[in-house]
PDB file of N, CA and C in Angstrom:
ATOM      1  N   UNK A   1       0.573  -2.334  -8.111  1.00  0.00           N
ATOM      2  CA  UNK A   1       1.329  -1.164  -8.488  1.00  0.00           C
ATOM      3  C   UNK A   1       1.270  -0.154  -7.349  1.00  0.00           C
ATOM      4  N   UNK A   2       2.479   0.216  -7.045  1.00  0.00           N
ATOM      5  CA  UNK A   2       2.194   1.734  -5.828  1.00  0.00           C
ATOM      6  C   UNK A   2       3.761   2.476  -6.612  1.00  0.00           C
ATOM      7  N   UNK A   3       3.120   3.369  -6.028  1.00  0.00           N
ATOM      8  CA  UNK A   3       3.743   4.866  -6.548  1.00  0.00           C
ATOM      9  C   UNK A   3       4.485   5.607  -4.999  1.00  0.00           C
ATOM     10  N   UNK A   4       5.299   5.885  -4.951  1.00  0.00           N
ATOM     11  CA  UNK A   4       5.894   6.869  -4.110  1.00  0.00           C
ATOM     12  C   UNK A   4       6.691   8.040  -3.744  1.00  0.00           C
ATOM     13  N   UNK A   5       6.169   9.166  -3.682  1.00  0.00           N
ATOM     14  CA  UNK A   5       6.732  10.312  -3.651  1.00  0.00           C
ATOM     15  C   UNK A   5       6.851  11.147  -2.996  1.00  0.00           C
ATOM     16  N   UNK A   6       8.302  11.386  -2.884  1.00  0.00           N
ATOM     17  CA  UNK A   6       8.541  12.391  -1.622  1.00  0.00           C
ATOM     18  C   UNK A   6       8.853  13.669  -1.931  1.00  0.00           C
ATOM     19  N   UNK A   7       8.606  14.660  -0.902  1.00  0.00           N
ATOM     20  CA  UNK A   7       8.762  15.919  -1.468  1.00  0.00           C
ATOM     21  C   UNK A   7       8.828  16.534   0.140  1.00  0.00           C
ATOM     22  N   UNK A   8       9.883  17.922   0.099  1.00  0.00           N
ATOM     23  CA  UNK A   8       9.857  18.591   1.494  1.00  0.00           C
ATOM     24  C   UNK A   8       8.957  19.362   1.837  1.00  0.00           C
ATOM     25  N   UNK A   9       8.475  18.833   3.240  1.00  0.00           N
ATOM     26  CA  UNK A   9       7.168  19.705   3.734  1.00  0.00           C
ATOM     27  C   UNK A   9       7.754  21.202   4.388  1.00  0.00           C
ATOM     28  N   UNK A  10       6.532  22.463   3.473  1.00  0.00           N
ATOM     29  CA  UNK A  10       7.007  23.568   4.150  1.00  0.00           C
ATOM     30  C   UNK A  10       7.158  24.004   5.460  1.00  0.00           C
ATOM     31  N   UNK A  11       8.636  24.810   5.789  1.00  0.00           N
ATOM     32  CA  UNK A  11       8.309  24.832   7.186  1.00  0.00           C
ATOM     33  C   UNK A  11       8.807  24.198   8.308  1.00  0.00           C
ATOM     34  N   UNK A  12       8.762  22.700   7.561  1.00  0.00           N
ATOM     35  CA  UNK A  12       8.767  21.985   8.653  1.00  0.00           C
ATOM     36  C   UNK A  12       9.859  21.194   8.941  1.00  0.00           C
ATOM     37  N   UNK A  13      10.914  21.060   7.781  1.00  0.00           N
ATOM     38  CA  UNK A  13      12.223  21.002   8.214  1.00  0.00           C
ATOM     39  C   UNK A  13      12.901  19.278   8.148  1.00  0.00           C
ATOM     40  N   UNK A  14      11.380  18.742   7.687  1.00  0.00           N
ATOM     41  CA  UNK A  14      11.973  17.280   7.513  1.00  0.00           C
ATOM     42  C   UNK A  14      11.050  17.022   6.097  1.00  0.00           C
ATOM     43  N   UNK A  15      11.129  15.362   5.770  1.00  0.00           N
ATOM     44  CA  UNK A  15      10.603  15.093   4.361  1.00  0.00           C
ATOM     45  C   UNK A  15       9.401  14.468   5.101  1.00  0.00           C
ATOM     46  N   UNK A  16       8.310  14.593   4.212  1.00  0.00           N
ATOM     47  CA  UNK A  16       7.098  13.770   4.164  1.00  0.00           C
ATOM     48  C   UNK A  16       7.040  13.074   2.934  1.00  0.00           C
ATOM     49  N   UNK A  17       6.070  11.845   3.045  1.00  0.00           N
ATOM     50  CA  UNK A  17       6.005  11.242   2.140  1.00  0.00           C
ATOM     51  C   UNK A  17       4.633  11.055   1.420  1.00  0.00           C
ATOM     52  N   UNK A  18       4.471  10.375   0.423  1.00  0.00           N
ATOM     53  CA  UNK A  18       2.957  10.140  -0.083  1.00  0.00           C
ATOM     54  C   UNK A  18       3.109   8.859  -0.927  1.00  0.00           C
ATOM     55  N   UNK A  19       2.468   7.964   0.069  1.00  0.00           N
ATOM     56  CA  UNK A  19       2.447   6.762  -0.809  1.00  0.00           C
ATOM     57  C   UNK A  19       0.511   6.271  -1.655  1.00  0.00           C
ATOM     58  N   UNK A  20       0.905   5.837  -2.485  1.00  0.00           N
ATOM     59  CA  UNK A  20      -0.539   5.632  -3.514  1.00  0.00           C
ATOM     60  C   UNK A  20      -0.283   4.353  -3.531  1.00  0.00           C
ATOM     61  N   UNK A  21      -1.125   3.660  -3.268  1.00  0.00           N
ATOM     62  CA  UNK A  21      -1.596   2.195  -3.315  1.00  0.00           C
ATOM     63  C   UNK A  21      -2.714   2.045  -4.282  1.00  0.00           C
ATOM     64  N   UNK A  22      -2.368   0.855  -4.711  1.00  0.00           N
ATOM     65  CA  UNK A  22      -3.364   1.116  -6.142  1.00  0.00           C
ATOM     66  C   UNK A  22      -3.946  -0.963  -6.050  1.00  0.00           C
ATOM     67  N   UNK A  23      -5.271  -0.886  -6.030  1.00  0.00           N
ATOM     68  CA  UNK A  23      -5.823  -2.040  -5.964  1.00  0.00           C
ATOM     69  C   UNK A  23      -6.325  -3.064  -7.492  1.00  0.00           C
ATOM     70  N   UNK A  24      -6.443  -4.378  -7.273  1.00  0.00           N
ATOM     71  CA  UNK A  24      -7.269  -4.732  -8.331  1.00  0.00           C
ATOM     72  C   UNK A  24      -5.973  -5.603  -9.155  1.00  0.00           C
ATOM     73  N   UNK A  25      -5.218  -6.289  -8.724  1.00  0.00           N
ATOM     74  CA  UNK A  25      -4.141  -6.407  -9.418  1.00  0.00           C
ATOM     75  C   UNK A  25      -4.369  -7.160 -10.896  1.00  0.00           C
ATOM     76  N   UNK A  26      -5.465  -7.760 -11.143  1.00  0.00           N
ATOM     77  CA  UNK A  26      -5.640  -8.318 -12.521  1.00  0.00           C
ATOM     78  C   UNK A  26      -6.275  -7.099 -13.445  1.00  0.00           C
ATOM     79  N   UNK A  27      -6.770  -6.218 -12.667  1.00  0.00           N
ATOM     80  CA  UNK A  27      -7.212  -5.044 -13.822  1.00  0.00           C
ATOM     81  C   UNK A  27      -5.793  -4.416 -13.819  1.00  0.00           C
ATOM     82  N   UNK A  28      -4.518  -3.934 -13.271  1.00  0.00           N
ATOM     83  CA  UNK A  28      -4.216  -3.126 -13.260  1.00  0.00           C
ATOM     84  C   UNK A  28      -2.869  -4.254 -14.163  1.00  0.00           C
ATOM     85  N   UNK A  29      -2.679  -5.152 -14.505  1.00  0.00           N
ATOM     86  CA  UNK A  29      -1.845  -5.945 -15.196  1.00  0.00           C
ATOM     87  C   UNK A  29      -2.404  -6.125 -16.312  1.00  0.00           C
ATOM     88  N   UNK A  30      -3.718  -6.296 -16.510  1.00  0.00           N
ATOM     89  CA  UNK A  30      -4.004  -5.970 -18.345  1.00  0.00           C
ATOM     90  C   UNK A  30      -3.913  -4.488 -18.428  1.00  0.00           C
ATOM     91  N   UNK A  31      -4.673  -3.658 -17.627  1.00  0.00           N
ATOM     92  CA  UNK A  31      -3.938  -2.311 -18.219  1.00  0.00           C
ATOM     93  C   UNK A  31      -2.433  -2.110 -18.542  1.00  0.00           C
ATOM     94  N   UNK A  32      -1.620  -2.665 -17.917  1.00  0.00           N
ATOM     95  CA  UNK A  32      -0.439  -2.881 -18.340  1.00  0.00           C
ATOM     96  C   UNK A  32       0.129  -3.345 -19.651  1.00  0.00           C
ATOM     97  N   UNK A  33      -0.549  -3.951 -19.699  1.00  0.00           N
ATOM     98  CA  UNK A  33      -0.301  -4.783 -21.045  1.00  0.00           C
ATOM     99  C   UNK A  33      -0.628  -3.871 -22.064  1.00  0.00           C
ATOM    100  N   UNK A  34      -1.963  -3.486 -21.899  1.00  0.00           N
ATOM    101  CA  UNK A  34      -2.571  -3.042 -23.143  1.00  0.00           C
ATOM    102  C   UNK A  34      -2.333  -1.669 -22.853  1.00  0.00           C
ATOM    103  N   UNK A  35      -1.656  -0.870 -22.188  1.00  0.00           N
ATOM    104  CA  UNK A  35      -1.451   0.312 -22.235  1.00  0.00           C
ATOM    105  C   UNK A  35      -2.179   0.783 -21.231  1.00  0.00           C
ATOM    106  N   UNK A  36      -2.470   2.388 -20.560  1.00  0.00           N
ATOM    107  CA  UNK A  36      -3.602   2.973 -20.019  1.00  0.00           C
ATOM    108  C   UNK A  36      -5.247   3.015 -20.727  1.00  0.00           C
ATOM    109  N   UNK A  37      -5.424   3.025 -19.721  1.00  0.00           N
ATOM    110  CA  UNK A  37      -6.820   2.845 -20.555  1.00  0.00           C
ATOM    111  C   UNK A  37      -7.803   2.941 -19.171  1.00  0.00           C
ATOM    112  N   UNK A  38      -9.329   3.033 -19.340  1.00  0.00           N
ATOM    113  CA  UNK A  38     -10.966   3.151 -18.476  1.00  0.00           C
ATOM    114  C   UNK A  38     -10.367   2.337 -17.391  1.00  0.00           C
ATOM    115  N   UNK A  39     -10.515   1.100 -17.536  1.00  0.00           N
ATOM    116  CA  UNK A  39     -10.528   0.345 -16.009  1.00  0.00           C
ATOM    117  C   UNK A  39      -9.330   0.653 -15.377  1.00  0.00           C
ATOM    118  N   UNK A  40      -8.093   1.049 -16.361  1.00  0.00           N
ATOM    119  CA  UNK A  40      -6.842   1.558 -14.979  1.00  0.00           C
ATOM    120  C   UNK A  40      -6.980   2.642 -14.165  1.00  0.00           C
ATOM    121  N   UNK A  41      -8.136   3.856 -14.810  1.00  0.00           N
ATOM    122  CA  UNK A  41      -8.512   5.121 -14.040  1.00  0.00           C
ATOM    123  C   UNK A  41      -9.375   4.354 -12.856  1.00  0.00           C
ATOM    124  N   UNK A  42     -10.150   3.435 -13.126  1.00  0.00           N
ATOM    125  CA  UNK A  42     -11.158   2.935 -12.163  1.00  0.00           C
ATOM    126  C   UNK A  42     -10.907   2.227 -11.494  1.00  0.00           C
ATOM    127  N   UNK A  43      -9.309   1.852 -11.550  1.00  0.00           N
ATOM    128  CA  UNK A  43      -8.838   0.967 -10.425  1.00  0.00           C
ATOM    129  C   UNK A  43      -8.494   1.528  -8.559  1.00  0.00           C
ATOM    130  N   UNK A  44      -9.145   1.203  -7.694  1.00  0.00           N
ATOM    131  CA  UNK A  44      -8.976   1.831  -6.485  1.00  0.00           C
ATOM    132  C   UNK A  44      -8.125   1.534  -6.306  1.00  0.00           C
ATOM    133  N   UNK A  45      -7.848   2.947  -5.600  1.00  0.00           N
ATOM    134  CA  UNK A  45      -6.512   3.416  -5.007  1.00  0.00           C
ATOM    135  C   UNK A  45      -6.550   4.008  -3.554  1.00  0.00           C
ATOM    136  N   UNK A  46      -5.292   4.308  -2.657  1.00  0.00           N
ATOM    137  CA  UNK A  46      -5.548   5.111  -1.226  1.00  0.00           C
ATOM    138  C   UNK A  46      -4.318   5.796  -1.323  1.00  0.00           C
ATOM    139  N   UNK A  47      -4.471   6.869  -0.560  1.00  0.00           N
ATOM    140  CA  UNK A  47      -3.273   7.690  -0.643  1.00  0.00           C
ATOM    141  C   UNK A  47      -2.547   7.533   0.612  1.00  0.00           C
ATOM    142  N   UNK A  48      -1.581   7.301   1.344  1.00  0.00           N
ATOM    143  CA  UNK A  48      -1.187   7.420   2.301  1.00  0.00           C
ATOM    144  C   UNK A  48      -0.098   8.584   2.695  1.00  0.00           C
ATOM    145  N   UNK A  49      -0.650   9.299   4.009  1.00  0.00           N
ATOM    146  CA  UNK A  49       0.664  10.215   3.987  1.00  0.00           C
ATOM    147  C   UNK A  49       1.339  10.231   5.637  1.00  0.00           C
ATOM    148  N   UNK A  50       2.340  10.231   5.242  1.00  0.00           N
ATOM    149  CA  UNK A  50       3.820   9.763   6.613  1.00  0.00           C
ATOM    150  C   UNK A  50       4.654  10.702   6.144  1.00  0.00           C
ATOM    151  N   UNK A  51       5.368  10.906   7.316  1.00  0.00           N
ATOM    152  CA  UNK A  51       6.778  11.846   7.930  1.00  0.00           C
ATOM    153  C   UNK A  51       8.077  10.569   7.666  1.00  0.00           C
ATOM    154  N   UNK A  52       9.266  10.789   6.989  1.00  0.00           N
ATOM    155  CA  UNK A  52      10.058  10.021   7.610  1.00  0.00           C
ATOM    156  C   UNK A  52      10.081   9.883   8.595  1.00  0.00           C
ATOM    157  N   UNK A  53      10.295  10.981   9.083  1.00  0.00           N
ATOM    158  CA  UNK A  53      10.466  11.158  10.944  1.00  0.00           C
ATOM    159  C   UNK A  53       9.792  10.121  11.662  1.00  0.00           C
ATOM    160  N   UNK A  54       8.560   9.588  11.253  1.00  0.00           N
ATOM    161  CA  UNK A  54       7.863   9.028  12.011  1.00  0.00           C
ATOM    162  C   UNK A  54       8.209   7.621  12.189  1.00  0.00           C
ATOM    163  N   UNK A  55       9.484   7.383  11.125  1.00  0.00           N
ATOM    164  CA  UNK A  55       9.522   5.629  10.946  1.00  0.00           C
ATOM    165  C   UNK A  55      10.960   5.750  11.657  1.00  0.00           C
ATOM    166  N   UNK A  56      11.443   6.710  12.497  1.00  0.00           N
ATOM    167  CA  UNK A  56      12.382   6.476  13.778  1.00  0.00           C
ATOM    168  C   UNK A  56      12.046   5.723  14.631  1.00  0.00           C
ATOM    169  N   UNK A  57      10.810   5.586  15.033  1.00  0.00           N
ATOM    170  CA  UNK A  57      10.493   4.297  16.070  1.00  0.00           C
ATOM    171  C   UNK A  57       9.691   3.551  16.033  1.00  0.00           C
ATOM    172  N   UNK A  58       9.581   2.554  16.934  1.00  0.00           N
ATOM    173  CA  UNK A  58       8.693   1.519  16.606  1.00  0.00           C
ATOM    174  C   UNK A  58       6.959   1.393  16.700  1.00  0.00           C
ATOM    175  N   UNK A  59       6.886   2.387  17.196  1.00  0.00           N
ATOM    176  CA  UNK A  59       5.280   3.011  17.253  1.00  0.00           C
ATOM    177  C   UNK A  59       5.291   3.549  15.861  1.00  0.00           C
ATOM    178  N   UNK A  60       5.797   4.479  15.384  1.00  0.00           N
ATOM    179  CA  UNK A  60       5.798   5.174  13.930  1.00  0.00           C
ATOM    180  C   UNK A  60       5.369   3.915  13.063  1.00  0.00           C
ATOM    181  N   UNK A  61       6.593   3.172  13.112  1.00  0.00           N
ATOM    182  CA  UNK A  61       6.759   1.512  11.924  1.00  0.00           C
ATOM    183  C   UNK A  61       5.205   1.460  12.296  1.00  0.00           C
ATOM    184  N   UNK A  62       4.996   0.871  13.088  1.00  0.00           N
ATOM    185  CA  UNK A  62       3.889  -0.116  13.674  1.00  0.00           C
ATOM    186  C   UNK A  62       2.471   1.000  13.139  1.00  0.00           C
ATOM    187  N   UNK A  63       2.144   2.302  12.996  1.00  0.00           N
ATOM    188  CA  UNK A  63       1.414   2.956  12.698  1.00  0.00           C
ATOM    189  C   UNK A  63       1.239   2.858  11.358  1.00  0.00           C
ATOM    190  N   UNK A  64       2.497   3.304  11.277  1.00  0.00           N
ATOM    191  CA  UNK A  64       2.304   3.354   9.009  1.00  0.00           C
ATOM    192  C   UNK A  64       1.939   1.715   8.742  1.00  0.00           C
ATOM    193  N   UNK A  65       2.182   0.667   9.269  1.00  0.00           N
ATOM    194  CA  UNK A  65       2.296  -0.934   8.548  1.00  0.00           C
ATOM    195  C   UNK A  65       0.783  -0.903   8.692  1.00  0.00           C
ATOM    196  N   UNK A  66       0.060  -0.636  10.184  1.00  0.00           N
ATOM    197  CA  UNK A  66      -1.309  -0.789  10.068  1.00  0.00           C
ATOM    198  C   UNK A  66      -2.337  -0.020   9.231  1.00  0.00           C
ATOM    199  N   UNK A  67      -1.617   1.116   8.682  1.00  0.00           N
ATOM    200  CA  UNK A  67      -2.350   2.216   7.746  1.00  0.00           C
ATOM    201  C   UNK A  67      -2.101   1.208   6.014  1.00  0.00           C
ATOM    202  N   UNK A  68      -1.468   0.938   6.080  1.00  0.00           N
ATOM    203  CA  UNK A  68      -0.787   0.233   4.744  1.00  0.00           C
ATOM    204  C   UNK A  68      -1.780  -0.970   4.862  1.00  0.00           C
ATOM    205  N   UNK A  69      -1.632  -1.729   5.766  1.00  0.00           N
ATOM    206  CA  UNK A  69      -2.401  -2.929   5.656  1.00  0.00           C
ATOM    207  C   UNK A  69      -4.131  -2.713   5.387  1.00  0.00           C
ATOM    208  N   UNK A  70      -4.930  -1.617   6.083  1.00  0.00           N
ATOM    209  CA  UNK A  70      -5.994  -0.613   5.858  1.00  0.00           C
ATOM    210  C   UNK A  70      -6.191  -0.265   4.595  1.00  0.00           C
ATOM    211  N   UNK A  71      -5.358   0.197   4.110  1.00  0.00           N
ATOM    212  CA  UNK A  71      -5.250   0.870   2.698  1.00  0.00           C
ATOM    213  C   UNK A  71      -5.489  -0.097   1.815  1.00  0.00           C
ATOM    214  N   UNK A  72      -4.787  -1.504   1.678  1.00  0.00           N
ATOM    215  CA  UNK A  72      -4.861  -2.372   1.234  1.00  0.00           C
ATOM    216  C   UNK A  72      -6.374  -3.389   0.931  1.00  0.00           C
ATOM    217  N   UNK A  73      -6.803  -3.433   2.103  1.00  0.00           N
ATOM    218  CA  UNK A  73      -8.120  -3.741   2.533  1.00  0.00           C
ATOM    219  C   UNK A  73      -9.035  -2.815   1.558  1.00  0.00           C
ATOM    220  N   UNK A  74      -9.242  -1.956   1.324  1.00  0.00           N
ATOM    221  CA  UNK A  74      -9.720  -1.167   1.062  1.00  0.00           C
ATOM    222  C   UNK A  74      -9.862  -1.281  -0.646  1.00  0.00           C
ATOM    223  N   UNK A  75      -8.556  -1.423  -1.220  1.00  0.00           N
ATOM    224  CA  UNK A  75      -8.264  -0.938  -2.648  1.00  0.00           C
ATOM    225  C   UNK A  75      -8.481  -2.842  -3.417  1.00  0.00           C
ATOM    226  N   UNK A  76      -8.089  -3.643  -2.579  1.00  0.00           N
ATOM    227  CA  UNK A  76      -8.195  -4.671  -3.371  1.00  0.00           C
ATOM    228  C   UNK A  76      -9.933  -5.426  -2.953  1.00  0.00           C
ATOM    229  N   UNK A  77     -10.307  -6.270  -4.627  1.00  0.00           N
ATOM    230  CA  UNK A  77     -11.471  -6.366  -4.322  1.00  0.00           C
ATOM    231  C   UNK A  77     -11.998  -7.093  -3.042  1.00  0.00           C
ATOM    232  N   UNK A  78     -13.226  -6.759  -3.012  1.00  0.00           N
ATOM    233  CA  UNK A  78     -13.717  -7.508  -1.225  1.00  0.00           C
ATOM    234  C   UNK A  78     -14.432  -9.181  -1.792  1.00  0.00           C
ATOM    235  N   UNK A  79     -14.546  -9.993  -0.838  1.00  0.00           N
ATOM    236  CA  UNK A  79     -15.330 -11.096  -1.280  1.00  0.00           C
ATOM    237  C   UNK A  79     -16.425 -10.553  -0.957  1.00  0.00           C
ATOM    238  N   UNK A  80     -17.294 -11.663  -1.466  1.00  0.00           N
ATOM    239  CA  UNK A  80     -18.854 -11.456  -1.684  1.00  0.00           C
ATOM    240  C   UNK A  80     -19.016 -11.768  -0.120  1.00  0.00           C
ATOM    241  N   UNK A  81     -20.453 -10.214   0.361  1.00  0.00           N
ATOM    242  CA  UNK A  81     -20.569 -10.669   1.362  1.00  0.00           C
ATOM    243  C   UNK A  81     -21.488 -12.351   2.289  1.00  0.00           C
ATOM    244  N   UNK A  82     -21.562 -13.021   1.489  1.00  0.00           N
ATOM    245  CA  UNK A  82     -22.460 -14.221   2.352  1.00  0.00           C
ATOM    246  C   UNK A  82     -20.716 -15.015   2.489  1.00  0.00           C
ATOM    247  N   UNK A  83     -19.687 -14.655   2.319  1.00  0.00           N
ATOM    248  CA  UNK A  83     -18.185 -15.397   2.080  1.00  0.00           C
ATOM    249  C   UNK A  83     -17.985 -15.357   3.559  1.00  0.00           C
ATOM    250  N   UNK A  84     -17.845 -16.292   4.087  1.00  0.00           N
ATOM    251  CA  UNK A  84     -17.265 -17.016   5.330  1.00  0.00           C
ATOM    252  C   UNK A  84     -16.024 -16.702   5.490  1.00  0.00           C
ATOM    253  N   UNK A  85     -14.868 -17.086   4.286  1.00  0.00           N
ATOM    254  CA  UNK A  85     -13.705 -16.999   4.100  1.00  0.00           C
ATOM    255  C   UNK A  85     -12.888 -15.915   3.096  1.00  0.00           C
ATOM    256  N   UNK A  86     -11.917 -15.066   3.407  1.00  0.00           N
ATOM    257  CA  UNK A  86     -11.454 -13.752   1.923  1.00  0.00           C
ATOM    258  C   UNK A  86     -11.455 -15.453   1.135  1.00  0.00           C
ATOM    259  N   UNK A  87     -11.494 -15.259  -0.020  1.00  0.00           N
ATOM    260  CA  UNK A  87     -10.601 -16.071  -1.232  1.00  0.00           C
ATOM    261  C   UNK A  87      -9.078 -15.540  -1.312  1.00  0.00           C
ATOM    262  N   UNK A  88      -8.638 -16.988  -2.120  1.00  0.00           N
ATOM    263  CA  UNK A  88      -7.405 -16.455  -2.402  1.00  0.00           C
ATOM    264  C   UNK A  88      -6.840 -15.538  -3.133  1.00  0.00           C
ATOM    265  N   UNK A  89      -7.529 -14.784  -4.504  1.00  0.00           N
ATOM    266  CA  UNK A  89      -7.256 -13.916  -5.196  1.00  0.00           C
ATOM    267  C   UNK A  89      -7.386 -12.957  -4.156  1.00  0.00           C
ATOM    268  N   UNK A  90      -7.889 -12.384  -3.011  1.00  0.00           N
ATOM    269  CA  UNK A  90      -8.267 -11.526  -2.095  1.00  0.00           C
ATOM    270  C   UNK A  90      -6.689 -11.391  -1.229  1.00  0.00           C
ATOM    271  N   UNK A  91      -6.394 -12.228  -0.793  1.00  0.00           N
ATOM    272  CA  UNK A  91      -5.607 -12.938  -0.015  1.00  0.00           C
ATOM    273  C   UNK A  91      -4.507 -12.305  -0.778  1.00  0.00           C
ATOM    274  N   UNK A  92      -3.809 -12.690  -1.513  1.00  0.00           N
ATOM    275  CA  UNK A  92      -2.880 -12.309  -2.797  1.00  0.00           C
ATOM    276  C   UNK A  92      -2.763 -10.696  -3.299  1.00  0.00           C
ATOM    277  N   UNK A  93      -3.733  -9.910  -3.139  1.00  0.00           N
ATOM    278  CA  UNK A  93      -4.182  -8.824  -3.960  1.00  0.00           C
ATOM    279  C   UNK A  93      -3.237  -7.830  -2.717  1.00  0.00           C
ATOM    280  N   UNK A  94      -4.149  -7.896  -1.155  1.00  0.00           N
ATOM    281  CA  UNK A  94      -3.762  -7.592  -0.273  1.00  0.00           C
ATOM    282  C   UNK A  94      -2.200  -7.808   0.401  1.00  0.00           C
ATOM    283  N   UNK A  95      -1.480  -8.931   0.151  1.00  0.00           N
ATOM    284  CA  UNK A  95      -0.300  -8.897   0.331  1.00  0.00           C
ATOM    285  C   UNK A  95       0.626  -8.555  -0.239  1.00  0.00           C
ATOM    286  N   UNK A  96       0.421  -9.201  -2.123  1.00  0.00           N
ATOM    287  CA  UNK A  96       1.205  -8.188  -2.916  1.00  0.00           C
ATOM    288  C   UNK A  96       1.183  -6.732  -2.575  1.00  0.00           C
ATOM    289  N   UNK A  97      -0.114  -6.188  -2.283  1.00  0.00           N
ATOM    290  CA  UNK A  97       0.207  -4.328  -2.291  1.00  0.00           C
ATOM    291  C   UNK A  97       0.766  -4.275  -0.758  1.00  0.00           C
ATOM    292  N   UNK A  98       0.554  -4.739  -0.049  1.00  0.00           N
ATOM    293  CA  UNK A  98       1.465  -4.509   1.236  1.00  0.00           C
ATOM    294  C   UNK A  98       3.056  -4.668   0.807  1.00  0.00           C
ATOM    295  N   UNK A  99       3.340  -5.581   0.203  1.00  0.00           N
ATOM    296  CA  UNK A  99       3.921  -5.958  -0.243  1.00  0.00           C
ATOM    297  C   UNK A  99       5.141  -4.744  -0.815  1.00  0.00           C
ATOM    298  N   UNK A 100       4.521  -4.827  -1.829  1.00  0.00           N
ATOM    299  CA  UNK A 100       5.067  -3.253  -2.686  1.00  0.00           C
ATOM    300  C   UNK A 100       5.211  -2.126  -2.253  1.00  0.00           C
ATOM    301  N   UNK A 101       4.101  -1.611  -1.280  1.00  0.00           N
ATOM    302  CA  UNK A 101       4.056  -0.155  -0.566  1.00  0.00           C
ATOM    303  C   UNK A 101       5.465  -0.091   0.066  1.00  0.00           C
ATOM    304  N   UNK A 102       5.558  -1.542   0.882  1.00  0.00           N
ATOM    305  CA  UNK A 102       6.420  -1.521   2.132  1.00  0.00           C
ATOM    306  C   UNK A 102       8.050  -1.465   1.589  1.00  0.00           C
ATOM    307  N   UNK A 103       8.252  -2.171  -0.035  1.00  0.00           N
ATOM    308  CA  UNK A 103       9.227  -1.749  -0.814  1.00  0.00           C
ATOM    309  C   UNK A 103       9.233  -0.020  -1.294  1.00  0.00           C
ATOM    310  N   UNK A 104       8.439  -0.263  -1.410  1.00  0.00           N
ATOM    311  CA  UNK A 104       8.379   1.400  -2.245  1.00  0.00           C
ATOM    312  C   UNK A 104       8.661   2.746  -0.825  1.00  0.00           C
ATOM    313  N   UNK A 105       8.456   2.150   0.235  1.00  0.00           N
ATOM    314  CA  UNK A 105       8.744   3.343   1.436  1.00  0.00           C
ATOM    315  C   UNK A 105      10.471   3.136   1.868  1.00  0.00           C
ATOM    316  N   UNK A 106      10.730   1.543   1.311  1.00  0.00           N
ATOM    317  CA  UNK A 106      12.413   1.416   1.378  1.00  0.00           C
ATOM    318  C   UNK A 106      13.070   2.287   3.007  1.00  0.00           C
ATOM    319  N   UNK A 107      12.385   1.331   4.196  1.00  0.00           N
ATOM    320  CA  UNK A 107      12.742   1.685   5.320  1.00  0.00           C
ATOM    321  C   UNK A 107      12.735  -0.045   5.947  1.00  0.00           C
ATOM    322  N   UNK A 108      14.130   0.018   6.105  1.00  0.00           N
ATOM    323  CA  UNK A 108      15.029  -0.989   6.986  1.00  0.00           C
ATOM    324  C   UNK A 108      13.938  -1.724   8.276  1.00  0.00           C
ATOM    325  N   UNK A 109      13.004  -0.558   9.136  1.00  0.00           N
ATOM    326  CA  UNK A 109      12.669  -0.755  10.328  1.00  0.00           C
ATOM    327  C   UNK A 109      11.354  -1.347   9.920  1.00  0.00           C
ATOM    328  N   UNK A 110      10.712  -0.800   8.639  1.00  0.00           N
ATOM    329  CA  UNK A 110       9.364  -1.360   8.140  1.00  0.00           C
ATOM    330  C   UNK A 110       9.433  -2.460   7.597  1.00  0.00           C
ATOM    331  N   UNK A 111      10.565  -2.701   7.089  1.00  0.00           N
ATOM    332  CA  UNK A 111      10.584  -4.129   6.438  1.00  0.00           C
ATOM    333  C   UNK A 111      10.949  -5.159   7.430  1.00  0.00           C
ATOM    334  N   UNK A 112      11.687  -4.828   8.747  1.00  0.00           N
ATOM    335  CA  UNK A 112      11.607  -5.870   9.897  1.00  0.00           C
ATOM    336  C   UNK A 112      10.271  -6.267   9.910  1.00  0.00           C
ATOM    337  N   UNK A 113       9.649  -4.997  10.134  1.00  0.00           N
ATOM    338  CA  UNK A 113       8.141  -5.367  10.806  1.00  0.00           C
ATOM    339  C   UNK A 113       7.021  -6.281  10.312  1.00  0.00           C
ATOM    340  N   UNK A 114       7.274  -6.068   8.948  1.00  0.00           N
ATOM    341  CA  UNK A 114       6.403  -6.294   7.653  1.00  0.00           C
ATOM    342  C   UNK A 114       6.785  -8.478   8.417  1.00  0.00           C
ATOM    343  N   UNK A 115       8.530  -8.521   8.108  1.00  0.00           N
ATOM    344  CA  UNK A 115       8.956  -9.828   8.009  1.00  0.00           C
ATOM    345  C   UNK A 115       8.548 -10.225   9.552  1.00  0.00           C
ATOM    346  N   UNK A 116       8.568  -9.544  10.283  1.00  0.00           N
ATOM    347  CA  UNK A 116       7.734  -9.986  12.061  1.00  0.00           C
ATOM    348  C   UNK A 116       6.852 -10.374  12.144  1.00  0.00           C
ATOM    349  N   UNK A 117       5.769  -9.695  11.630  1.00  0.00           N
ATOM    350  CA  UNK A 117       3.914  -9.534  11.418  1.00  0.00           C
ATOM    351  C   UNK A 117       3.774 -10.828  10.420  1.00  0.00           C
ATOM    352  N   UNK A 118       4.716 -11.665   9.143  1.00  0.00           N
ATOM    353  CA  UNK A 118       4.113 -12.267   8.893  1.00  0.00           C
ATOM    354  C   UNK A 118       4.283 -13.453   9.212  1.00  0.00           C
ATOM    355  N   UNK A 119       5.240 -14.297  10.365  1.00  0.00           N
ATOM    356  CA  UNK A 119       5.182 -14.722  11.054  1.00  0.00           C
ATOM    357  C   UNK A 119       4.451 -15.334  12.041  1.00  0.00           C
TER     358      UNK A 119
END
């Protein structure tokens, strides 16, 4: 699940954005089911914040995808550390929310990148 919302920064004459990445995708799909509830508050999350402006070029793209991919890392669960290898639920957790963020920011130049990088 990610959330995205934009709103104009004072002042400053262009839009910023705020994207919420939200981890844990099997807790956050029975919360679904069963409504809100404890483990959906306790599901990690990261906030990310970007300029449109910034996804004019390819340094911008390439900044926000690696913050997204970070964010991701972060919010979905980690394997156990003696794990050699992520697992696949790990694997999955992390791409779906890349996944979604990179829909939810709905920029043409990020979604090249996204389809480049996984290549």
């Amino acid at each position: 699940m990610t959330t995205l919302t934009t709103s104009r920064a004072h002042g400053r004459g262009f839009k910023s954005a705020l994207l919420l990445l939200i981890g844990g995708l099997a807790v956050a799909a029975a919360s679904a089911a069963a409504g809100a509830s404890p483990a959906e508050r306790d599901t990690p999350t990261a906030i990310i914040h970007y300029t449109t402006a910034s996804l004019a070029t390819d340094s911008g793209v390439r900044a926000l995808y690696r913050r997204i991919e970070m964010a991701a890392e972060k919010v979905c669960p980690h394997e156990p550390a003696n794990s050699q290898l992520p697992n696949e639920a790990l694997i999955k957790c992390r791409h779906d929310t890349i996944a979604a963020a990179i829909a939810k920011v709905n920029n043409q130049r990020l979604v090249a990148y996204h389809v480049a990088s996984a290549h």
